[in-house]
Protein backbone atom coordinates (compact mmCIF):
# COMPACT_ATOMS: atom_id res chain seq x y z
CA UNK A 1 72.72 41.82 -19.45
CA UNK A 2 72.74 42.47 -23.05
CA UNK A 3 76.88 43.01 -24.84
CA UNK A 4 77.12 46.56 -25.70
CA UNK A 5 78.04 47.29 -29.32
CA UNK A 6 81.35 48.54 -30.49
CA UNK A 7 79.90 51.95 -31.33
CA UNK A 8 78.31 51.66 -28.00
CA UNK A 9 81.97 51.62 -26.22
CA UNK A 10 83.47 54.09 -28.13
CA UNK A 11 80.36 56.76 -27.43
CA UNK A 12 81.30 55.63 -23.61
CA UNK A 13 85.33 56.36 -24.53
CA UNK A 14 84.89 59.67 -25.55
CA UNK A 15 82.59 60.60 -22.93
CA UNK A 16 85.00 59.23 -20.81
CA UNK A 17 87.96 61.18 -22.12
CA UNK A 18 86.02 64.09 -22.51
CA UNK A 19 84.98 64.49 -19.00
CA UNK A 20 88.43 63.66 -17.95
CA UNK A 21 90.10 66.57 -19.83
CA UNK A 22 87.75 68.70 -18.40
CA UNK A 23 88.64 67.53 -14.73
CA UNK A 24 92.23 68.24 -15.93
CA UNK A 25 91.72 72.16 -17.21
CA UNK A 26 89.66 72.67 -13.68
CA UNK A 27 92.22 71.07 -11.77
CA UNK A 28 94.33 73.28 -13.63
CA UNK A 29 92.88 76.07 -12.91
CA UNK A 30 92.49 75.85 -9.01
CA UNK A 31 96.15 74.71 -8.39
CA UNK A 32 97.19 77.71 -11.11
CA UNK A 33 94.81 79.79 -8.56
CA UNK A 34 96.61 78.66 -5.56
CA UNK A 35 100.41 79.80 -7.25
CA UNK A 36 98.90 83.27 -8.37
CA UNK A 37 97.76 84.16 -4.26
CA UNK A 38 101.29 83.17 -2.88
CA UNK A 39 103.09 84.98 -6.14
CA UNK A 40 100.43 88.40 -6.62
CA UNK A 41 99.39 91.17 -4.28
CA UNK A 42 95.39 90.47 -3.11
CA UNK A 43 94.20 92.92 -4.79
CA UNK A 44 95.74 91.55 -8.30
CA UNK A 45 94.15 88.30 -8.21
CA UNK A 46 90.76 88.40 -9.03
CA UNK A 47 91.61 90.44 -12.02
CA UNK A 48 94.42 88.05 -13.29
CA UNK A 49 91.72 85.14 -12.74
CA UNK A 50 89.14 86.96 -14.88
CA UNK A 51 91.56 86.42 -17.49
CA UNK A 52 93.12 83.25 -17.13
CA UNK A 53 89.05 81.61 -16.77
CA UNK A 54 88.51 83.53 -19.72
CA UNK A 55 91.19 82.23 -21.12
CA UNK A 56 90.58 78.16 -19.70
CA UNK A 57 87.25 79.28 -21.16
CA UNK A 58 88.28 79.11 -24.71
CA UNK A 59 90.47 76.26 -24.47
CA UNK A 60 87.09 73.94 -22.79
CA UNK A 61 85.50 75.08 -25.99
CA UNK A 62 87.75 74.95 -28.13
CA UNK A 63 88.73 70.98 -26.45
CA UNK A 64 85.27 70.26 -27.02
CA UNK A 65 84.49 71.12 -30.78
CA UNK A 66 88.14 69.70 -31.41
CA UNK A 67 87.11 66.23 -29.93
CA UNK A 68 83.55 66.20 -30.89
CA UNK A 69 84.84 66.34 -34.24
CA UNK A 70 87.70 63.64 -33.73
CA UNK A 71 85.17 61.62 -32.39
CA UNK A 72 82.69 62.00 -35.67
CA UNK A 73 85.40 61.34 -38.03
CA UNK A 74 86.81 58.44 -35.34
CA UNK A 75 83.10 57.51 -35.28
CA UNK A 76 82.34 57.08 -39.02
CA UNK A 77 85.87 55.37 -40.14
CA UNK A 78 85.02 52.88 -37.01
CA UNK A 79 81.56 52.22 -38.65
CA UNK A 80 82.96 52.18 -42.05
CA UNK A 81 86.39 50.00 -41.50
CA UNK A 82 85.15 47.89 -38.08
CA UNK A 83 81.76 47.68 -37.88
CA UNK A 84 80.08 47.42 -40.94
CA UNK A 85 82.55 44.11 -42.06
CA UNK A 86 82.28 42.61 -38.62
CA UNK A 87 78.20 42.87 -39.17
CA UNK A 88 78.85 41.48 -42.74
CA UNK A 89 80.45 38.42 -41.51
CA UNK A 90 78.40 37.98 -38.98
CA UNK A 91 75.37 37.73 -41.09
CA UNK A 92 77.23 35.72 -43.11
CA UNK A 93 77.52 32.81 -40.27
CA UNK A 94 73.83 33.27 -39.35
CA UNK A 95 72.59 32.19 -42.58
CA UNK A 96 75.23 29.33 -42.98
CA UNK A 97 74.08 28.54 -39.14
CA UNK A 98 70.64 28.93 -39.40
CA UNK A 99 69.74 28.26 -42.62
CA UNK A 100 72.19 26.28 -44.36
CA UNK A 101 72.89 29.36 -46.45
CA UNK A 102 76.22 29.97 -48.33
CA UNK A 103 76.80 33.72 -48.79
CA UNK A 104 80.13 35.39 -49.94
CA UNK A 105 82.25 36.94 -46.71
CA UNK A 106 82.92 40.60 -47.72
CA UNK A 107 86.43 41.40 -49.27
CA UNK A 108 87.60 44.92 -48.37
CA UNK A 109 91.15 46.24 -48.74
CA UNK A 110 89.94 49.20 -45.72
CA UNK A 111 89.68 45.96 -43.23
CA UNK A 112 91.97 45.70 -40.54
CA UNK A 113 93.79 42.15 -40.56
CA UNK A 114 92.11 40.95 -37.82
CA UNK A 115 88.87 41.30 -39.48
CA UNK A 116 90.01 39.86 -42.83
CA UNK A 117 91.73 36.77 -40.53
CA UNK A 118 88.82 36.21 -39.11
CA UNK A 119 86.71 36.01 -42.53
CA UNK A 120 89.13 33.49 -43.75
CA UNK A 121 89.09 31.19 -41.00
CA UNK A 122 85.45 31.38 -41.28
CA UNK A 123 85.26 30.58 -44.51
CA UNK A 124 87.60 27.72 -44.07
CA UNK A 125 85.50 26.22 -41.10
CA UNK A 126 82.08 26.79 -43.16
CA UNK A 127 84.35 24.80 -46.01
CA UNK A 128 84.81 21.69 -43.92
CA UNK A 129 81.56 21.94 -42.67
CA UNK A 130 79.93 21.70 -45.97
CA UNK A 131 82.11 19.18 -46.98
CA UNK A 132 81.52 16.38 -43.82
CA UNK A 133 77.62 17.00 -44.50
CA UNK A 134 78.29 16.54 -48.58
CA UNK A 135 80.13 13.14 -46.76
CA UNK A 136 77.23 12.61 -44.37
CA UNK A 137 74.51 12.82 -47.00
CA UNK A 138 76.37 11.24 -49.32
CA UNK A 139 77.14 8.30 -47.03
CA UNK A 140 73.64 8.13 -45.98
CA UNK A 141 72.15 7.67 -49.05
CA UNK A 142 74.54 4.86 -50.49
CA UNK A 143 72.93 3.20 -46.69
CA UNK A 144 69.28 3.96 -47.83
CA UNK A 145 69.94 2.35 -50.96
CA UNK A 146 71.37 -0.18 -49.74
CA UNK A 147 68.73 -0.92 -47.04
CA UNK A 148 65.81 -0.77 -49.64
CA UNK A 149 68.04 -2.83 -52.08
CA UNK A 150 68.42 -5.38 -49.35
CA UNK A 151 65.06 -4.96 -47.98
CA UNK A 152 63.09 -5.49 -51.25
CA UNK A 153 65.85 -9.20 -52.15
CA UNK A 154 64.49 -10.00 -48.83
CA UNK A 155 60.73 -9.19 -49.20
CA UNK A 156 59.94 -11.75 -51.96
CA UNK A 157 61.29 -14.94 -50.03
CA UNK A 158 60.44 -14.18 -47.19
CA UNK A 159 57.01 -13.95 -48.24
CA UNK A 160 57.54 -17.74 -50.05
CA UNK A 161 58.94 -18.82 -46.80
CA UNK A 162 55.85 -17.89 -45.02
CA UNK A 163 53.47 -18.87 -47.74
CA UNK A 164 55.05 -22.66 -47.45
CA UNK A 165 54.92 -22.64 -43.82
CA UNK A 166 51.04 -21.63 -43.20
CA UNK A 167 50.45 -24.27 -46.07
CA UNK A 168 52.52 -26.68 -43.84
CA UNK A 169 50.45 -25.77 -40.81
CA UNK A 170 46.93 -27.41 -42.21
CA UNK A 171 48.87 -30.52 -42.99
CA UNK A 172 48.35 -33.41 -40.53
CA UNK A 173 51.27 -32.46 -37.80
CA UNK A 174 52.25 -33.94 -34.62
CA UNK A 175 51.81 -31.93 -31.91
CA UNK A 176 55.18 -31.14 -31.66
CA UNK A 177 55.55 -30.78 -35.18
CA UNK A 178 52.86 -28.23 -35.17
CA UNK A 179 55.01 -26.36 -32.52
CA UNK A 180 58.02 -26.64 -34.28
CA UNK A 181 56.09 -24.78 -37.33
CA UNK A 182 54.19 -22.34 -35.31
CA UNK A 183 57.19 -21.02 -33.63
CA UNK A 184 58.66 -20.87 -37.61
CA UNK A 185 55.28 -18.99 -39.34
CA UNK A 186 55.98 -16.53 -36.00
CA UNK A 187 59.06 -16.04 -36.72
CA UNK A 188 58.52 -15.39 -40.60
CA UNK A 189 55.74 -12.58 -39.96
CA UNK A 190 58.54 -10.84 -37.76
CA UNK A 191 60.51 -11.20 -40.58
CA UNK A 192 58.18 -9.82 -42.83
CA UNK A 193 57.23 -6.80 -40.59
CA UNK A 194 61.08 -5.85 -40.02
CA UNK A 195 61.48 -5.81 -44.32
CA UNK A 196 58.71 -3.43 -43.96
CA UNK A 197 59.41 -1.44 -41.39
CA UNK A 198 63.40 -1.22 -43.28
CA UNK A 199 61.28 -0.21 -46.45
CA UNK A 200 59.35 2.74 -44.58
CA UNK A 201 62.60 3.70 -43.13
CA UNK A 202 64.70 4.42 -47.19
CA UNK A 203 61.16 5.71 -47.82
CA UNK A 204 61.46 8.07 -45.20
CA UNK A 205 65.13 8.94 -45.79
CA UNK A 206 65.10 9.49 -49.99
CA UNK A 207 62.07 11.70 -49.75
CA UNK A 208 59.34 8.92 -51.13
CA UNK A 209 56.78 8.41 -48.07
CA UNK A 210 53.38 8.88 -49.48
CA UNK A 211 50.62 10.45 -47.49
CA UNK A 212 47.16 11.01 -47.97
CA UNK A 213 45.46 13.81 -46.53
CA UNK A 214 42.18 13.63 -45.02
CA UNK A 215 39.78 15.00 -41.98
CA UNK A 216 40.56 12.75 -39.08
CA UNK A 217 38.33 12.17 -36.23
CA UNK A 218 41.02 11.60 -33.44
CA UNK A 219 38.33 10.62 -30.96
CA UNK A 220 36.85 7.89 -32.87
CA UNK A 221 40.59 6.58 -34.51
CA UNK A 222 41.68 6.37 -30.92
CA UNK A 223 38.98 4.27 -29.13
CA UNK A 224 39.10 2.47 -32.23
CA UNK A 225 43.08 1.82 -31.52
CA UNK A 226 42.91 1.35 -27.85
CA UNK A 227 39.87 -1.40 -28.23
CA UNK A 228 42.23 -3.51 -30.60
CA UNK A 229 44.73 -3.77 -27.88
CA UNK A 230 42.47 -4.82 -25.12
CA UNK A 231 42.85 -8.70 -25.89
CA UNK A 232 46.60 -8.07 -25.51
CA UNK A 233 46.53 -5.90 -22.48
CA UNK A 234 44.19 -8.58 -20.64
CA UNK A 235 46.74 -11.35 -22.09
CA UNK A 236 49.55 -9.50 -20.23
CA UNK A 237 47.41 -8.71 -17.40
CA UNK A 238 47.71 -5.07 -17.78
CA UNK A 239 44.62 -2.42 -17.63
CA UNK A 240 44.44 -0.18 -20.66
CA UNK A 241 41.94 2.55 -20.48
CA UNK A 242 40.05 5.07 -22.66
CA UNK A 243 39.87 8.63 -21.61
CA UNK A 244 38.47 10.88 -24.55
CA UNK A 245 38.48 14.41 -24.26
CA UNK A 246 35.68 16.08 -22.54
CA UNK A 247 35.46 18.97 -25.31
CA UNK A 248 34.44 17.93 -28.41
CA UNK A 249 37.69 17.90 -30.75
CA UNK A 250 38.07 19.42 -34.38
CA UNK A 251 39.27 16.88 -37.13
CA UNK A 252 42.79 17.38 -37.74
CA UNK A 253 44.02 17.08 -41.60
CA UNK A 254 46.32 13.22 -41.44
CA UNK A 255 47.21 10.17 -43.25
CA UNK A 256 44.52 8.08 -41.56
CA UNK A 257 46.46 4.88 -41.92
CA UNK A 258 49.46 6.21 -40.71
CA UNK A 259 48.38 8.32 -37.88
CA UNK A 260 46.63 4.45 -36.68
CA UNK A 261 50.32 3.45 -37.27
CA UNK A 262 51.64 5.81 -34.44
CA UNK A 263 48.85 4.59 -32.00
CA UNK A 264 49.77 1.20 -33.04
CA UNK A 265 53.07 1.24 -31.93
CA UNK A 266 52.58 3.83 -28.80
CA UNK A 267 50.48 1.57 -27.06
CA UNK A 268 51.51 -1.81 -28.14
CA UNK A 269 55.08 -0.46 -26.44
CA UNK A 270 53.31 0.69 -23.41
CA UNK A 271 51.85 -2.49 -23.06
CA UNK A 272 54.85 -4.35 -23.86
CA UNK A 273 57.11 -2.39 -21.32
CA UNK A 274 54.82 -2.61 -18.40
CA UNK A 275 54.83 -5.04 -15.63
CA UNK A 276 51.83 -7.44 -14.46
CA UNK A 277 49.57 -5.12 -12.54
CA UNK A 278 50.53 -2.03 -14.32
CA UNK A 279 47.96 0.43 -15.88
CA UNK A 280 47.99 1.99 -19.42
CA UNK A 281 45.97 5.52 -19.99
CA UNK A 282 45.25 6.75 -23.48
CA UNK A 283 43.35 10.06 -23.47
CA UNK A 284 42.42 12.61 -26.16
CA UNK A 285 42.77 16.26 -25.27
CA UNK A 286 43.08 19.85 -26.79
CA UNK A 287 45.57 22.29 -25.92
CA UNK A 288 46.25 25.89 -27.58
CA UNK A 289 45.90 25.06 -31.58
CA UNK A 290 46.45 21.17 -30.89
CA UNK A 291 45.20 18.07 -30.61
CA UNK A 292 46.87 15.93 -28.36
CA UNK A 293 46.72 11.99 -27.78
CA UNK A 294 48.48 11.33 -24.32
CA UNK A 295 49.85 7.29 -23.57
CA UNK A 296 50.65 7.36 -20.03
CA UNK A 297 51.83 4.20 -18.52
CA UNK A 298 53.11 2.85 -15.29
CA UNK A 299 56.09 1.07 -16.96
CA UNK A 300 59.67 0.89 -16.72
CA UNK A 301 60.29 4.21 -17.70
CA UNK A 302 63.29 5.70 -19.49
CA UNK A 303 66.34 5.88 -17.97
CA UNK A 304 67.87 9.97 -17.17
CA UNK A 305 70.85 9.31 -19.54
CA UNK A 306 68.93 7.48 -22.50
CA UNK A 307 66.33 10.00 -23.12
CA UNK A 308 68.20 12.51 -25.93
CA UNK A 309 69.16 9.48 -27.90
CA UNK A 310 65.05 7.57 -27.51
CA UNK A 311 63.59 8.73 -31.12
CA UNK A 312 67.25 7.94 -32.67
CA UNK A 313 67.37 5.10 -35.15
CA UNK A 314 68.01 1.42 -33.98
CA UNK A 315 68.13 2.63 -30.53
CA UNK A 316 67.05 0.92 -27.48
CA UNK A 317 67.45 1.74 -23.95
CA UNK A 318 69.03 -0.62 -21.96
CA UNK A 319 66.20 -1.49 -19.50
CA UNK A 320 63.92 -1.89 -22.21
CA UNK A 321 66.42 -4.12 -24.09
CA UNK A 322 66.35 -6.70 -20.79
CA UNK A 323 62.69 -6.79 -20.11
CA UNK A 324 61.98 -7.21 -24.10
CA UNK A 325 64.35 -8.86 -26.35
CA UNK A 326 62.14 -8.20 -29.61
CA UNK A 327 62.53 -4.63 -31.22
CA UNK A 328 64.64 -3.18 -33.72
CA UNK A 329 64.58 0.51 -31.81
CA UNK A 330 63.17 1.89 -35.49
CA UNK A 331 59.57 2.59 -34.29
CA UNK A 332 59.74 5.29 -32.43
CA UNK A 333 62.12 7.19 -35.24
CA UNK A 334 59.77 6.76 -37.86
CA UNK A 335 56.45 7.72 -35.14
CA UNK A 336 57.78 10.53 -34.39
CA UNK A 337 59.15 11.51 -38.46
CA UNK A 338 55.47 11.05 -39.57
CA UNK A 339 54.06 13.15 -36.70
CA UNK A 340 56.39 15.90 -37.93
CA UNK A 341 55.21 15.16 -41.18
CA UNK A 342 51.87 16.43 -40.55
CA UNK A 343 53.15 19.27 -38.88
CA UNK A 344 52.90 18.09 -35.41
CA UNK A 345 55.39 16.55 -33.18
CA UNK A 346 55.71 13.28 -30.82
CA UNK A 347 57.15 13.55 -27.55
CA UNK A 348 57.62 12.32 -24.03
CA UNK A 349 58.14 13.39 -20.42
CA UNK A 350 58.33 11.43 -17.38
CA UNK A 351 55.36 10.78 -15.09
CA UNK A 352 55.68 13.08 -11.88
CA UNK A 353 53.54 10.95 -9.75
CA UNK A 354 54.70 7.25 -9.74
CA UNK A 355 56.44 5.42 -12.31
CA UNK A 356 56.22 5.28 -16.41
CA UNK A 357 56.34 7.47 -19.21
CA UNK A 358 53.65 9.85 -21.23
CA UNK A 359 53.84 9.98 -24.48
CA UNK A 360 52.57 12.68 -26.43
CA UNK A 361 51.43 13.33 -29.74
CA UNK A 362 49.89 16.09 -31.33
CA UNK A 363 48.20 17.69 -34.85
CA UNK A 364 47.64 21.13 -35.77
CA UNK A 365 44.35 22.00 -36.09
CA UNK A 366 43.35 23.41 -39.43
CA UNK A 367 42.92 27.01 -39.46
């Protein structure tokens, strides 16, 4: 049920108060009429009555113009003293709240204490506010900077390192020599991608990801996706299938490249993350004024407690950290930043037949 207002109550109070001095002057009246037949002769009664309702007549009126004017003048300096500043700094919080907007709280020397008390305090808790997200920004950027400072000393020899070792590989090796630098030229390309994926991540963060816009054709960029996983998916002896949308679909307006990113990582995860035997599903649908590209697997799901924290950065849930050592728990933070990028949005729910997770991502469709 929906608060009533102040003004709301005190329209109920004097009603209230109203009604009950009226049940006062008639309960008046009838004991007063009671008295008068033990104290008069009969026949003086009803004449003595005439007067006194005319009389109790009167004073109803006269109670009732009397308080419906109290209650105006009540009314208004309520409205004018109460109301009005409570509304003021109410907005006031709203647009700090909702909008990150500071406004001034309204000064008034009319408003009672509690009122003005209660505008300070605010204004002392929007204060601190401000200030720990001038800290939090502040403290976020000097760790941007100093993961693209980091990232970019990195890039350069790590890019020598691999250089030397794939020159090292067409020398004449031993076997286990040629091991030895496999495993190392591995090794250096998951180097590599980790600088890169720290670079997207400061790009992300100061503002400087690039996109390009284009028409997409999800249908074709998805079969496209899922065919270059099928070598890996029959390598880990898990079945990944197509299922396109039965409707044809509208282009959607996307970075091409990065939209082939998200895919990229949805369904190499899906793969990685479920068991021999499992099955993968990738299928194309529309719903409402989307396009939607579901990954449904039958892996190890997401555990009940882990799933408000899954698309946080350099998180990894624990059952996914013991079946897969490998990940840096960044992909899924940046996936789901350049879906909301484009104006769409990447989520997941839990399969409600049998085990796994579907992800789901979706695009606008251009008016």
């Amino acid at each position: 049920m929906k608060p009533m207002s102040i003004r709301m109550m005190m329209a109920l109070l004097f009603v209230g108060t109203l009604g009950l001095s009226y049940g006062f002057v008639l309960l008046t009246i009838v004991l007063l009429e009671g008295q008068l037949q033990l104290l008069l002769p009969a026949d003086l009664v009803p004449q003595v009555m005439n007067g006194i309702h005319t009389l109790f007549l009167f004073q109803v009126i006269a109670i009732g113009i009397v308080a419906a004017v109290l209650a105006i003048i009540a009314f208004f300096m309520l409205s004018s003293i109460v109301v009005v500043p409570l509304r003021k700094v109410l907005g006031v919080m709203a647009a700090f709240s909702e909008r990150g907007e500071r406004q001034p709280m309204p000064t008034s020397g009319m408003m009672p204490a509690e009122i003005s008390t209660l505008a300070e305090v605010l204004t002392h808790y929007m204060d601190r506010v401000e200030a720990a997200h001038n800290k939090d920004t502040e403290i976020s950027r000097v760790k941007s900077d100093f993961i693209s400072t980091a990232a970019h000393q990195l890039r350069t020899p790590l890019t020598g390192i691999r250089w030397a070792l794939e020159a090292l590989e067409r020398e004449g090796l031993s076997q286990e020599q040629q091991v030895l630098v496999k495993s190392a030229v591995d090794k250096s390309h998951d180097l590599v991608a980790i600088v890169g994926t720290l670079l997207d991540i400061s790009s992300i963060e100061s503002g400087k990801y690039k996109y390009t816009f284009a028409p997409v054709d999800m249908t074709q960029l998805v079969s496209e996706v899922t065919g270059d996983f099928t070598p890996l998916a029959t390598q880990r002896k898990v079945s990944l299938n197509y299922a396109p949308s039965r409707e044809q679909l509208p282009p959607v307006k996307a970075d091409r490249d990065r939209i082939k990113w998200i895919l990229n990582n949805l369904i190499e995860n899906a793969i990685r993350y479920t068991p021999d035997g499992g099955s993968i599903t990738v299928s194309t649908n529309r719903a409402a004024k989307q396009v939607q590209v579901r990954v449904r697997d039958t892996g190890i799901g997401i555990p009940e407690t882990e799933r408000g924290n899954i698309f946080e950065r350099f998180f990894r849930a624990g059952n996914a950290i013991t079946k897969e050592n490998q990940g840096n728990g960044l992909g899924l933070y940046i996936a789901r930043t350049i879906a909301t990028d484009h104006g769409g949005d990447l989520d997941f729910v839990a399969n409600t037949e049998g085990p796994g997770t579907t992800f789901i991502l979706s695009f606008p469709i251009p008016s």
